[in-house]
PDB file of N, CA and C in Angstrom:
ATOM      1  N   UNK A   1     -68.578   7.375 -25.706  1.00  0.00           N
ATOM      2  CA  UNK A   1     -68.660   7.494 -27.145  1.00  0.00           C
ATOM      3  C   UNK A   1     -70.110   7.317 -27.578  1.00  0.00           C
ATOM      4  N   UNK A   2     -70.285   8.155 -29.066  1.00  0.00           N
ATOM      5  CA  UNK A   2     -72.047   7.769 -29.042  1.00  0.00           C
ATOM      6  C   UNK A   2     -72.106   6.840 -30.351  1.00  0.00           C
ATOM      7  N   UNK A   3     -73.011   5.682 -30.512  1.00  0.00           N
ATOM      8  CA  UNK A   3     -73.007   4.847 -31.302  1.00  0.00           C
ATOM      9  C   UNK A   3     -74.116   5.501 -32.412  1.00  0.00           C
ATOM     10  N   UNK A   4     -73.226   6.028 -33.941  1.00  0.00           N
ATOM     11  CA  UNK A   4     -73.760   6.803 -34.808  1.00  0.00           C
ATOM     12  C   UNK A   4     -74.426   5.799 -35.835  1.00  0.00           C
ATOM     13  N   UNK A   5     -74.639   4.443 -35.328  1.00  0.00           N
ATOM     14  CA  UNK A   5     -75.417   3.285 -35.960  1.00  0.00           C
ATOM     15  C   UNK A   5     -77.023   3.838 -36.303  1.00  0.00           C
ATOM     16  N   UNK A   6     -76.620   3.637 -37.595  1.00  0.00           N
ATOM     17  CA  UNK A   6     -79.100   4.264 -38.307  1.00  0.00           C
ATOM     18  C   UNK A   6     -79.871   3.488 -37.464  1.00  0.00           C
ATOM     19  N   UNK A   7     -81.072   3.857 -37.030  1.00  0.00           N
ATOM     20  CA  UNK A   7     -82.243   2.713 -36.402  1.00  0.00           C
ATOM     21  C   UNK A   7     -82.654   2.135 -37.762  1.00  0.00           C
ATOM     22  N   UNK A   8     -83.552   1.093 -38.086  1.00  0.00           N
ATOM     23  CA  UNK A   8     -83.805  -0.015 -38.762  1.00  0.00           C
ATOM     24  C   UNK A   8     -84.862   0.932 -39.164  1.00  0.00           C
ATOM     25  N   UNK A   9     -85.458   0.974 -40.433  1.00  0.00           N
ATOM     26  CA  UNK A   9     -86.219   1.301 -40.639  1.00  0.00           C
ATOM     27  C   UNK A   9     -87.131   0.002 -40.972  1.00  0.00           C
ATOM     28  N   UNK A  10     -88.404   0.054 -40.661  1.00  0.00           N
ATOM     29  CA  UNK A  10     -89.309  -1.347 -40.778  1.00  0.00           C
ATOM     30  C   UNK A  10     -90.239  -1.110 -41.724  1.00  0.00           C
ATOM     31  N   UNK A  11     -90.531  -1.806 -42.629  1.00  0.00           N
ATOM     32  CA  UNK A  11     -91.170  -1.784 -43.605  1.00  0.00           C
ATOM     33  C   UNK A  11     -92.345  -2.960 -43.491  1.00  0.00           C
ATOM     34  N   UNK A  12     -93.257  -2.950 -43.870  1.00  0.00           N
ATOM     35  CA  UNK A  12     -94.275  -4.182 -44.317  1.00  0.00           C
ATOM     36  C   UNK A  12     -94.432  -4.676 -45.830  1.00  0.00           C
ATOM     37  N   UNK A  13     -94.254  -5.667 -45.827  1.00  0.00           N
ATOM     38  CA  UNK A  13     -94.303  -6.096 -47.219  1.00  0.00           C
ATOM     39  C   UNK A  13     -95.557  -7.843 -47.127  1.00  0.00           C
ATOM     40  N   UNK A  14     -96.160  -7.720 -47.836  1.00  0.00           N
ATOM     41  CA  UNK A  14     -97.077  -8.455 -47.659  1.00  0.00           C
ATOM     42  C   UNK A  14     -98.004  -8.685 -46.145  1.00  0.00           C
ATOM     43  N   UNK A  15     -97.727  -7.698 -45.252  1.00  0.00           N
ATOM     44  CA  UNK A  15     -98.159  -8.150 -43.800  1.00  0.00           C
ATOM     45  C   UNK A  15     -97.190  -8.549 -43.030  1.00  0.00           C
ATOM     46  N   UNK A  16     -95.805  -9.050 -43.099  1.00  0.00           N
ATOM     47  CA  UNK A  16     -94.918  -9.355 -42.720  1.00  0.00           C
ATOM     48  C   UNK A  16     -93.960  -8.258 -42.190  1.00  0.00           C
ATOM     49  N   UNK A  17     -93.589  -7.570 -41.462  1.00  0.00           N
ATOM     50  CA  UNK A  17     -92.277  -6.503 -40.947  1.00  0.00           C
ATOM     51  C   UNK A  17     -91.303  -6.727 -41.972  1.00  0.00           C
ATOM     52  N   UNK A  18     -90.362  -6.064 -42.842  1.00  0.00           N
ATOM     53  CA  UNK A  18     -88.760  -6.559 -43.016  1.00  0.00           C
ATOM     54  C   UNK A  18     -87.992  -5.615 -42.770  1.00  0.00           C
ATOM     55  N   UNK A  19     -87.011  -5.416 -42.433  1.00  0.00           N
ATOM     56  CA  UNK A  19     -85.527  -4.003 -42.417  1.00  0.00           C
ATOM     57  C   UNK A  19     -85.630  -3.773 -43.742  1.00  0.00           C
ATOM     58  N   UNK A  20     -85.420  -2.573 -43.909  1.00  0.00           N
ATOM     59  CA  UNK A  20     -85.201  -2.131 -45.110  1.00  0.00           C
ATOM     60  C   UNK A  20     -83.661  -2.309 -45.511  1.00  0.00           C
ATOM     61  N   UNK A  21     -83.454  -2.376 -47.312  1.00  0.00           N
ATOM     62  CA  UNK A  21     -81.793  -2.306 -46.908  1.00  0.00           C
ATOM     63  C   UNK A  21     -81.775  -0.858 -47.320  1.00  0.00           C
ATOM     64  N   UNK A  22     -80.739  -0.832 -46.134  1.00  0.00           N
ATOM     65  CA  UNK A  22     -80.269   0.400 -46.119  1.00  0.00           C
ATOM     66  C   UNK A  22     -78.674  -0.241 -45.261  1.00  0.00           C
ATOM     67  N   UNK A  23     -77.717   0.960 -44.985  1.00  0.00           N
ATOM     68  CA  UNK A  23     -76.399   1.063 -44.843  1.00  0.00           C
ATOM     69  C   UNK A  23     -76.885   0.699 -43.135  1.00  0.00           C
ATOM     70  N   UNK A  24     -75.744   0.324 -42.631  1.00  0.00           N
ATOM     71  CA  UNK A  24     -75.804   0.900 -40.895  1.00  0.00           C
ATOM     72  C   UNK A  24     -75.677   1.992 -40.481  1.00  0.00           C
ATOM     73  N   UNK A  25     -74.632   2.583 -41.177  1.00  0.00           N
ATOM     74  CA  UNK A  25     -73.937   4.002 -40.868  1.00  0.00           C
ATOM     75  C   UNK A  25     -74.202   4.536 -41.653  1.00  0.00           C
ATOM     76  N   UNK A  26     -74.628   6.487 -41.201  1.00  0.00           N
ATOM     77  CA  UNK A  26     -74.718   7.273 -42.407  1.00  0.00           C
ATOM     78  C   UNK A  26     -73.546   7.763 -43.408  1.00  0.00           C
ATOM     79  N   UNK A  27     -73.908   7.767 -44.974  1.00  0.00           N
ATOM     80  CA  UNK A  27     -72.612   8.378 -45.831  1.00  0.00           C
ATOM     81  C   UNK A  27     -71.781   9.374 -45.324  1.00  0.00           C
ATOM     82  N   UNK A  28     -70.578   9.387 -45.612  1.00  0.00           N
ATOM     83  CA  UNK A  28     -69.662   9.866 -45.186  1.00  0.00           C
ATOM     84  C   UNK A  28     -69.062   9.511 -43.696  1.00  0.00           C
ATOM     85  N   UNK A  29     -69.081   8.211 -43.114  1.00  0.00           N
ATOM     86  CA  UNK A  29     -68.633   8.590 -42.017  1.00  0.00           C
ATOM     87  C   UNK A  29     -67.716   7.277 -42.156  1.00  0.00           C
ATOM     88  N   UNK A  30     -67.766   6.569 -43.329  1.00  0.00           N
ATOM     89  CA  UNK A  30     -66.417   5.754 -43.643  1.00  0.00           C
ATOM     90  C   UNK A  30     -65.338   6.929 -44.574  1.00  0.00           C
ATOM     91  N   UNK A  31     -64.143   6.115 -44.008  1.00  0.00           N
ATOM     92  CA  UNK A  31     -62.879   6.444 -44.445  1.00  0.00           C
ATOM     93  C   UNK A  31     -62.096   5.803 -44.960  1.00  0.00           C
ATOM     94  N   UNK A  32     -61.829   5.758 -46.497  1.00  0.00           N
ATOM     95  CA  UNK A  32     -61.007   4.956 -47.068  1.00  0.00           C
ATOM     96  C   UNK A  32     -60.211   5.409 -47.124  1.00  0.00           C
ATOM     97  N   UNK A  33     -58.673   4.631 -47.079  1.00  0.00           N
ATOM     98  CA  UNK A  33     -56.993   4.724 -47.169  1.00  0.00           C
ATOM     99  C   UNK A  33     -56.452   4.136 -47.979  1.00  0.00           C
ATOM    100  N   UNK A  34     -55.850   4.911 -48.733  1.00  0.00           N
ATOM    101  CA  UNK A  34     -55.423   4.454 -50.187  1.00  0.00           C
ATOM    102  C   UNK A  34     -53.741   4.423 -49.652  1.00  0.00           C
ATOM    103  N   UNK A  35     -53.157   3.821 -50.537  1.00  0.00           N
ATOM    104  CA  UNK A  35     -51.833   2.845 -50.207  1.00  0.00           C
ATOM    105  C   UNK A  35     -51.009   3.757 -49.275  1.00  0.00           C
ATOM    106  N   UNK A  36     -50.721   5.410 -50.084  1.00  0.00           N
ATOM    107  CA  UNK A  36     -49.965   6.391 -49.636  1.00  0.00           C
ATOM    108  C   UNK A  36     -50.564   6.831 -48.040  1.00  0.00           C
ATOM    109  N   UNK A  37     -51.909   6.521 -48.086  1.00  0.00           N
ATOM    110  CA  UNK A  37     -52.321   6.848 -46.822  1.00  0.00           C
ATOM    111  C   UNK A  37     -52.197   5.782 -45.811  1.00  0.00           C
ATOM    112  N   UNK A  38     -52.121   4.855 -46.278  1.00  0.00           N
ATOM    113  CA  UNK A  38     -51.690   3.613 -45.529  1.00  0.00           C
ATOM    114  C   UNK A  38     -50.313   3.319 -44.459  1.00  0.00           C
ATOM    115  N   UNK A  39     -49.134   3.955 -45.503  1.00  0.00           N
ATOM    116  CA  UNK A  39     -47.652   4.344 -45.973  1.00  0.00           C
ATOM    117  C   UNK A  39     -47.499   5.189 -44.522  1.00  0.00           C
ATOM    118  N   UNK A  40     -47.800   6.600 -44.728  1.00  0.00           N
ATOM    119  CA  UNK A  40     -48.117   7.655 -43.626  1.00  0.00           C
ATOM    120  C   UNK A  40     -48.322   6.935 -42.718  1.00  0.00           C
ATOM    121  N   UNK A  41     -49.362   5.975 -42.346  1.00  0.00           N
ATOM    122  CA  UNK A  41     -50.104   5.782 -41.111  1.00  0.00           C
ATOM    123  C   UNK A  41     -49.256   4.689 -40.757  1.00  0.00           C
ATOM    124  N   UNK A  42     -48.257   4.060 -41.043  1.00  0.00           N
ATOM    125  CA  UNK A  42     -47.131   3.159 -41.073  1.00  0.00           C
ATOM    126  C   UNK A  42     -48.430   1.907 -40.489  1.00  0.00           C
ATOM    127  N   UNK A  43     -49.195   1.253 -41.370  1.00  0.00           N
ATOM    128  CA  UNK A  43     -49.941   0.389 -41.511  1.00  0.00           C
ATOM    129  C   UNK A  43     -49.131  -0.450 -42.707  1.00  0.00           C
ATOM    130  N   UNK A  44     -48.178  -1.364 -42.310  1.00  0.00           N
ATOM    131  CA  UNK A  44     -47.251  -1.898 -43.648  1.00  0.00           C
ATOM    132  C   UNK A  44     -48.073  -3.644 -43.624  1.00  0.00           C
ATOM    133  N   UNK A  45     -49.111  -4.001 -42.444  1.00  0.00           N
ATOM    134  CA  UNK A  45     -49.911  -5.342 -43.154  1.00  0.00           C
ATOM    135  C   UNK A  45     -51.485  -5.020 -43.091  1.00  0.00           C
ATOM    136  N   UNK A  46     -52.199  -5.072 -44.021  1.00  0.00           N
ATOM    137  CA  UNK A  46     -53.444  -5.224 -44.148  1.00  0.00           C
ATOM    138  C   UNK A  46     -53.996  -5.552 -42.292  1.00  0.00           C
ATOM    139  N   UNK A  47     -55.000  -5.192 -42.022  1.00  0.00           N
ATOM    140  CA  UNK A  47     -55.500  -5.647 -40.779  1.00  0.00           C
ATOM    141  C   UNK A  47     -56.700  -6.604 -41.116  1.00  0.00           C
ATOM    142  N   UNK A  48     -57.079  -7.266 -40.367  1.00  0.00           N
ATOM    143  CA  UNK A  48     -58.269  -8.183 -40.061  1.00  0.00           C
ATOM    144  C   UNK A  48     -59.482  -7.424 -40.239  1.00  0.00           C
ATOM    145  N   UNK A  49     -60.647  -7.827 -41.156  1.00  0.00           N
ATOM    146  CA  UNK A  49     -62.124  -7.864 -41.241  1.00  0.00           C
ATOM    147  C   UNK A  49     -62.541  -7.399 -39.647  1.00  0.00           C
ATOM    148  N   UNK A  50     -63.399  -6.475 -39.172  1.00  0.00           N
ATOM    149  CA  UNK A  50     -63.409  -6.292 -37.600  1.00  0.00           C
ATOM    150  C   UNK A  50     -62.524  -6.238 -36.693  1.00  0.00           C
ATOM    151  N   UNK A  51     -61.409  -6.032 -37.474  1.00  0.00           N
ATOM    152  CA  UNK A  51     -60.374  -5.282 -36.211  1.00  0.00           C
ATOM    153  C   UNK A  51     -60.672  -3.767 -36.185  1.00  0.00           C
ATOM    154  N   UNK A  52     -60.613  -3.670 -35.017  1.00  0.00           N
ATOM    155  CA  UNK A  52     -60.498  -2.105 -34.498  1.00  0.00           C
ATOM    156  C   UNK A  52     -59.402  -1.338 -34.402  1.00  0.00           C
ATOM    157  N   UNK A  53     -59.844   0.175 -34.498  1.00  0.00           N
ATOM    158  CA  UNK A  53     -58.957   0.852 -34.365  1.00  0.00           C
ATOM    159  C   UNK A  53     -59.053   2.407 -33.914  1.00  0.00           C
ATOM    160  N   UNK A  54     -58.384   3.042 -33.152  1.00  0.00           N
ATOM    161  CA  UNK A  54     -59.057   4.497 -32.191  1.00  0.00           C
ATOM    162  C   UNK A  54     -58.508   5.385 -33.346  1.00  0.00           C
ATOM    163  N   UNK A  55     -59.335   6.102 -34.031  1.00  0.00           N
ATOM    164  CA  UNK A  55     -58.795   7.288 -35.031  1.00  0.00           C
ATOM    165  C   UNK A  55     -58.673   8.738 -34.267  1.00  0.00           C
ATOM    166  N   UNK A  56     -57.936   9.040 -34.523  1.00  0.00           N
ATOM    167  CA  UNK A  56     -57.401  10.546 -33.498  1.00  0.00           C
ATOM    168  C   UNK A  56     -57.693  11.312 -34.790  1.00  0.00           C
ATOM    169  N   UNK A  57     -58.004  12.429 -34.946  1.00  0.00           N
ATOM    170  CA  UNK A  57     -58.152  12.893 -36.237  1.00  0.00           C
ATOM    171  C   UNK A  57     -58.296  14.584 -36.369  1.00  0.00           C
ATOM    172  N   UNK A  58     -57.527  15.426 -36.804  1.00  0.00           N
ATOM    173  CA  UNK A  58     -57.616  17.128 -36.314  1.00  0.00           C
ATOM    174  C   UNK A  58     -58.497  17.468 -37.638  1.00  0.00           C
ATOM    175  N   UNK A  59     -59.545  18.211 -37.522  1.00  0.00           N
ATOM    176  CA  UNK A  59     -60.935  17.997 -39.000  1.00  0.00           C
ATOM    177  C   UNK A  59     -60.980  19.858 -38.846  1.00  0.00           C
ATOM    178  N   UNK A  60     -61.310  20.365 -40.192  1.00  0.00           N
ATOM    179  CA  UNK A  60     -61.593  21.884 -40.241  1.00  0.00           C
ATOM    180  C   UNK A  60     -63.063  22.176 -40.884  1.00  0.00           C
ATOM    181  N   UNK A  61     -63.591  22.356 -40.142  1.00  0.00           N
ATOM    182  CA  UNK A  61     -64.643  23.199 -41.094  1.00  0.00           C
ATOM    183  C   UNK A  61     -64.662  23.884 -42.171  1.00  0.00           C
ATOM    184  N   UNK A  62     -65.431  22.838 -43.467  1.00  0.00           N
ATOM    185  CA  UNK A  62     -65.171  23.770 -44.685  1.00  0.00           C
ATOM    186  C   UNK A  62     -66.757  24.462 -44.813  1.00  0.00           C
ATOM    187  N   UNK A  63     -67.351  23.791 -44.483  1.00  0.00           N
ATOM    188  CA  UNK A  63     -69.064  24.518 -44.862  1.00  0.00           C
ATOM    189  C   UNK A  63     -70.020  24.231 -43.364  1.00  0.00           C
ATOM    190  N   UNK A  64     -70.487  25.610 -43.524  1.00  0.00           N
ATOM    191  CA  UNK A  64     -72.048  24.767 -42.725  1.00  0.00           C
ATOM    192  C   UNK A  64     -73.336  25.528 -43.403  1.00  0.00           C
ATOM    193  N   UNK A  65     -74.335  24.808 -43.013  1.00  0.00           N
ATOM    194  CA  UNK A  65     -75.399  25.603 -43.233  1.00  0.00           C
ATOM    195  C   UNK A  65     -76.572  25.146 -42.888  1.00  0.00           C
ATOM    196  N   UNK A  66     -77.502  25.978 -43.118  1.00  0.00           N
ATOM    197  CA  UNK A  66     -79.101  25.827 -42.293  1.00  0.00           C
ATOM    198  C   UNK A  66     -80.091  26.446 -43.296  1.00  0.00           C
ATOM    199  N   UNK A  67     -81.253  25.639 -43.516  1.00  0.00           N
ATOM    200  CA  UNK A  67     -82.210  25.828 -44.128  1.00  0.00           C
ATOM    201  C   UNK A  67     -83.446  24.798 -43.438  1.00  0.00           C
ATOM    202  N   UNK A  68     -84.814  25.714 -43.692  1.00  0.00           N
ATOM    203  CA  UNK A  68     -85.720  25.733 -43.256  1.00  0.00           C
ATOM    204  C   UNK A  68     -86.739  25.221 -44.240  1.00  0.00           C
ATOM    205  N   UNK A  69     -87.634  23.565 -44.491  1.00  0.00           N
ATOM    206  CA  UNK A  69     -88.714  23.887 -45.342  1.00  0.00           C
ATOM    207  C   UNK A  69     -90.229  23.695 -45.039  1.00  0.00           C
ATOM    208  N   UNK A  70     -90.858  23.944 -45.720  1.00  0.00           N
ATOM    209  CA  UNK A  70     -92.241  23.555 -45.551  1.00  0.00           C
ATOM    210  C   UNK A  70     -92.514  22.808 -45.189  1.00  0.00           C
ATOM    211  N   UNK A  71     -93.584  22.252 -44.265  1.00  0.00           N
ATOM    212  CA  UNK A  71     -93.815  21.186 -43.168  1.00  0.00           C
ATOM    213  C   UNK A  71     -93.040  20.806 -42.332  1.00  0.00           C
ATOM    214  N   UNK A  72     -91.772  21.724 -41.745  1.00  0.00           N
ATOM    215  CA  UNK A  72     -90.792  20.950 -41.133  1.00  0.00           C
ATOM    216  C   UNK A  72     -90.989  21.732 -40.088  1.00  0.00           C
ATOM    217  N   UNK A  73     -90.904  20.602 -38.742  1.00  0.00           N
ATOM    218  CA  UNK A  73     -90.708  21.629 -37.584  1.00  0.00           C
ATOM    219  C   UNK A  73     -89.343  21.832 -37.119  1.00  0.00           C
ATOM    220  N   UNK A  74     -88.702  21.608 -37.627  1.00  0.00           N
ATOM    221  CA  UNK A  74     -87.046  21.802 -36.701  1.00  0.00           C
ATOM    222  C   UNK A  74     -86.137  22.148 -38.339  1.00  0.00           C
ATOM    223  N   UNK A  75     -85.387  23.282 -39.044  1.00  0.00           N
ATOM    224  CA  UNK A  75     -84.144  23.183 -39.177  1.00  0.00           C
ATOM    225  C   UNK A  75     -83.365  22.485 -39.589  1.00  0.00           C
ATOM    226  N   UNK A  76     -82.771  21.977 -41.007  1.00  0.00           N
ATOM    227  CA  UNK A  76     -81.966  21.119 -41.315  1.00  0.00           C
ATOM    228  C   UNK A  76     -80.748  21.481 -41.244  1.00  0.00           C
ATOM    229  N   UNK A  77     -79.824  21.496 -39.793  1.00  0.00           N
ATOM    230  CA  UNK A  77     -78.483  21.868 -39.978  1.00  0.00           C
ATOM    231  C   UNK A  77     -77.559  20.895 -40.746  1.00  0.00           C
ATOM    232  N   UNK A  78     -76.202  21.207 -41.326  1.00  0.00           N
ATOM    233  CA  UNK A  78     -75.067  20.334 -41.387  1.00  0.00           C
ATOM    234  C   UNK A  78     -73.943  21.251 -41.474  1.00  0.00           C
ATOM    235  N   UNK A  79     -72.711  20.655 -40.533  1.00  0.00           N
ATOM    236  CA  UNK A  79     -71.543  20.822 -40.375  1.00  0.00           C
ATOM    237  C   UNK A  79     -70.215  19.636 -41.465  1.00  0.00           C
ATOM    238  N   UNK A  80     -69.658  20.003 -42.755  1.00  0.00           N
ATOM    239  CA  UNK A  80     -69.149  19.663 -43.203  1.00  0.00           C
ATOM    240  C   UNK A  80     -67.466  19.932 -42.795  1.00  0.00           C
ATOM    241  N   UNK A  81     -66.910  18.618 -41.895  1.00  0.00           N
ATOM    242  CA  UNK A  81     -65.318  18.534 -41.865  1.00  0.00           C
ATOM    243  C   UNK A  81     -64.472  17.773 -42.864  1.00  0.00           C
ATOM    244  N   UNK A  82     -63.375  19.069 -42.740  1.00  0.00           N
ATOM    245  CA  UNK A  82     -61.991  18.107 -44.162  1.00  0.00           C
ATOM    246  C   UNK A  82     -61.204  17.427 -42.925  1.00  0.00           C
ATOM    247  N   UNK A  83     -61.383  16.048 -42.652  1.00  0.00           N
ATOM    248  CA  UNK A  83     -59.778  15.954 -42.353  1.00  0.00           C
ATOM    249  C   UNK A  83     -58.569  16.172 -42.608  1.00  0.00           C
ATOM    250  N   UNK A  84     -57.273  17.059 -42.145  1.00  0.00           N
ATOM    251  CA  UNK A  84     -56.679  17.357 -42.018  1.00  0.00           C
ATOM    252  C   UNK A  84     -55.118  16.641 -41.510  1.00  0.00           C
ATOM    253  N   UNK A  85     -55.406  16.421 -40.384  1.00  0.00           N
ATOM    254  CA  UNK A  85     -54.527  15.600 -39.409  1.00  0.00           C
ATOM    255  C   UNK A  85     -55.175  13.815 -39.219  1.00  0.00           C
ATOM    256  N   UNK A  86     -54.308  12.992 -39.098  1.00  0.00           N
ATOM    257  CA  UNK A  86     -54.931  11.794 -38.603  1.00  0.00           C
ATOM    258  C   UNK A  86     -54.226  10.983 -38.113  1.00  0.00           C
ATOM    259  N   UNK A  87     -54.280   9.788 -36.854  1.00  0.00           N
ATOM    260  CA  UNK A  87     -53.589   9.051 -36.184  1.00  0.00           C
ATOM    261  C   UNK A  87     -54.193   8.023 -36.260  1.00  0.00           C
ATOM    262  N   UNK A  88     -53.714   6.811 -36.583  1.00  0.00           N
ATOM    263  CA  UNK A  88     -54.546   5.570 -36.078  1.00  0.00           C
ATOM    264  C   UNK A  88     -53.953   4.693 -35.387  1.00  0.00           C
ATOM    265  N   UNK A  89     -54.451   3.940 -34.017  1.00  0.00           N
ATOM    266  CA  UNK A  89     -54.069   3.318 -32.962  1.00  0.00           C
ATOM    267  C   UNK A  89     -55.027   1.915 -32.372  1.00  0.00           C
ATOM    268  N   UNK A  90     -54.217   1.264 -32.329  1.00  0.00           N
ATOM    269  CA  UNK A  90     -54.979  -0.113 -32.324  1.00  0.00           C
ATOM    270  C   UNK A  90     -55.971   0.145 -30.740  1.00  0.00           C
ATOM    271  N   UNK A  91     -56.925  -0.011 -31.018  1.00  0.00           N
ATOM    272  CA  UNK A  91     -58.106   0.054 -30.317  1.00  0.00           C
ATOM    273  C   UNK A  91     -57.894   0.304 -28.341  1.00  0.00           C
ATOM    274  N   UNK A  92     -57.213  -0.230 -27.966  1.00  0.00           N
ATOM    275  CA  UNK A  92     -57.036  -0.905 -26.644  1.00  0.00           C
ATOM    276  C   UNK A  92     -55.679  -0.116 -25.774  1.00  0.00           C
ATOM    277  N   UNK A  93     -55.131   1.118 -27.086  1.00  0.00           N
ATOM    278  CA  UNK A  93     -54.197   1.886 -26.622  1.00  0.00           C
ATOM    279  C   UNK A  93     -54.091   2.498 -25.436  1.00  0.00           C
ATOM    280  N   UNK A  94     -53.495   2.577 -24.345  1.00  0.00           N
ATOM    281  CA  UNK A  94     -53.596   3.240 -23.270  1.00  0.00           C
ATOM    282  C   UNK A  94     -53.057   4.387 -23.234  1.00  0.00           C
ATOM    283  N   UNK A  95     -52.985   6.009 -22.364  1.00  0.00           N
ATOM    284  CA  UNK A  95     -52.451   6.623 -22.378  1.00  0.00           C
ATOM    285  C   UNK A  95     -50.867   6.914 -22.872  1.00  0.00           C
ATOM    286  N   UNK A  96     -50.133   7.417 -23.355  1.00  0.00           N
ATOM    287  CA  UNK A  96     -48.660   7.022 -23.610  1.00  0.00           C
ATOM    288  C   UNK A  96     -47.816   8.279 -22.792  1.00  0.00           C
ATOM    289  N   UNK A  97     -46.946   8.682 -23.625  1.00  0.00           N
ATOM    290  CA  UNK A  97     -46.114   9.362 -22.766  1.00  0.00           C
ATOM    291  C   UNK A  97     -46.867  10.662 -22.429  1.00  0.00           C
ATOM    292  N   UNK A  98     -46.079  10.757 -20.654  1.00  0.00           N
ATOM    293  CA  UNK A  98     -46.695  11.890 -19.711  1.00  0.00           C
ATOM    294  C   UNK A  98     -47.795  11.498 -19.664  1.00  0.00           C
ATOM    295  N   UNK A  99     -48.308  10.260 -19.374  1.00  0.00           N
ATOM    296  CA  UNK A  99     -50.158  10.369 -19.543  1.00  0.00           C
ATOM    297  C   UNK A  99     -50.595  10.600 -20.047  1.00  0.00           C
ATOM    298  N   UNK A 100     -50.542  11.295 -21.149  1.00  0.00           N
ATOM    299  CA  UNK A 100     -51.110  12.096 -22.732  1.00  0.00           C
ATOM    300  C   UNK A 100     -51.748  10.908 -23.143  1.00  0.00           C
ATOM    301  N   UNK A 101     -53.672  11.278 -23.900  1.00  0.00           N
ATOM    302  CA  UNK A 101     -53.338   9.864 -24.811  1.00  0.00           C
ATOM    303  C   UNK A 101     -53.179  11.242 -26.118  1.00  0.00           C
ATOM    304  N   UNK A 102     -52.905   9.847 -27.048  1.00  0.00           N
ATOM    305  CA  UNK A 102     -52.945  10.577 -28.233  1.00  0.00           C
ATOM    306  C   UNK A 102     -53.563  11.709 -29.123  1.00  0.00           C
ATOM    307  N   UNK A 103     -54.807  11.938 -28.902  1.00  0.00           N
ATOM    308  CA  UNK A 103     -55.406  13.120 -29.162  1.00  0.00           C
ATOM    309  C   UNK A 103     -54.648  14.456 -28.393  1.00  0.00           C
ATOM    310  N   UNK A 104     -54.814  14.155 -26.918  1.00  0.00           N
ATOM    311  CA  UNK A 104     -54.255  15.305 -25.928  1.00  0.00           C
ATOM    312  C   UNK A 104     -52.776  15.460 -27.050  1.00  0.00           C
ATOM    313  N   UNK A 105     -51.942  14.776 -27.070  1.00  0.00           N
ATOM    314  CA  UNK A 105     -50.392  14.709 -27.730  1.00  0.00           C
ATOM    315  C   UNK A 105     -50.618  15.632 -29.009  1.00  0.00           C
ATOM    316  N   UNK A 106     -51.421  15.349 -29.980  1.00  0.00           N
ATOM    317  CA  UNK A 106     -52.189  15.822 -31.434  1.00  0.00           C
ATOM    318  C   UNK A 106     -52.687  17.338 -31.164  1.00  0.00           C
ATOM    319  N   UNK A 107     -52.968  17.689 -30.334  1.00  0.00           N
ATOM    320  CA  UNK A 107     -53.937  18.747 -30.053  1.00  0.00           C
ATOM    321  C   UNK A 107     -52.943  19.743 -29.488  1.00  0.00           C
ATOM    322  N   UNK A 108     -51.977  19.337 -28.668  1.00  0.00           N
ATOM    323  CA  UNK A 108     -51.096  20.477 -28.288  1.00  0.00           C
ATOM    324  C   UNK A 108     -50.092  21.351 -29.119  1.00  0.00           C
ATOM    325  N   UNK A 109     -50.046  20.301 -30.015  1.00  0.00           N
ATOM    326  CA  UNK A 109     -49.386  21.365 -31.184  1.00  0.00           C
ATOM    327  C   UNK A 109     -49.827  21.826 -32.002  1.00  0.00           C
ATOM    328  N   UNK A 110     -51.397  21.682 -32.115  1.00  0.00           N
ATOM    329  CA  UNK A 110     -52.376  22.643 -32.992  1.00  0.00           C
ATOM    330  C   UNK A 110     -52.875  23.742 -32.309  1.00  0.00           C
ATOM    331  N   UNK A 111     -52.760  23.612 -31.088  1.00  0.00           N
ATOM    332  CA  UNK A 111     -53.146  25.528 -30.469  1.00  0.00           C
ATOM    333  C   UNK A 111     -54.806  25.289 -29.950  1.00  0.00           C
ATOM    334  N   UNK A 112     -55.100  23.791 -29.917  1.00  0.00           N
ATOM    335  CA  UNK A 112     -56.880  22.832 -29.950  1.00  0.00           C
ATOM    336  C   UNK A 112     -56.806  22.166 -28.507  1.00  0.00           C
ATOM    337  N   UNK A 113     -58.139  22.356 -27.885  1.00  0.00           N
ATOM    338  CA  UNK A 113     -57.901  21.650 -26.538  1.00  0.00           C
ATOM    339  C   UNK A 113     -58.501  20.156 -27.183  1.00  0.00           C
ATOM    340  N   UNK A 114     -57.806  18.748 -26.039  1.00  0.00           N
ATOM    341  CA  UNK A 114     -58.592  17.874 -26.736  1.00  0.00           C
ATOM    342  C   UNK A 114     -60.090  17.711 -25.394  1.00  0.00           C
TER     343      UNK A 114
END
């Protein structure tokens, strides 16, 4: 898995280094679940502050695009996904039935390799 955590940006302020504040993670890559989505995901108790959890998730491409500006040497791509489909599984899940894990299970009935 790749850890999509921002590097620190370092600032000087009087001669001193500080982190800037900024987020850890870039926008959009939290997911909030509102009650009905909760309901669906048969999540019926609140979970723990830092509990984990493996999100399986089938996403469609609604936009992409690429633009080029002045002083830049590389290309600003972005790929914008709707989630669509979603599973959530307490972190530590092992394969389940037939060996399938859950994505593989998710993916075979969308016509999607996982």
């Amino acid at each position: 898995m790749i850890d999509m955590k921002l590097k620190p940006e370092a600032k000087t302020m009087l001669g001193e280094p500080v982190e800037a504040d900024t987020p850890e993670y870039p926008y959009g890559l939290r997911i909030c679940l509102d009650n009905e989505s909760l309901t669906k995901l048969g999540i019926t108790e609140l979970p723990a502050i830092d509990a984990e959890f493996k999100v399986t998730a089938l996403a469609c491409v609604v936009s992409v695009s690429q633009h080029e500006s002045q002083g830049s040497d590389k290309p600003h791509r972005s790929v914008d996904l709707q989630i669509e489909m979603m599973e959530l599984a307490p972190a530590k899940e092992e394969a389940g039935e037939g060996g399938q894990s859950s994505a593989q299970r998710m993916y075979a009935n969308s016509g999607m390799n996982a």
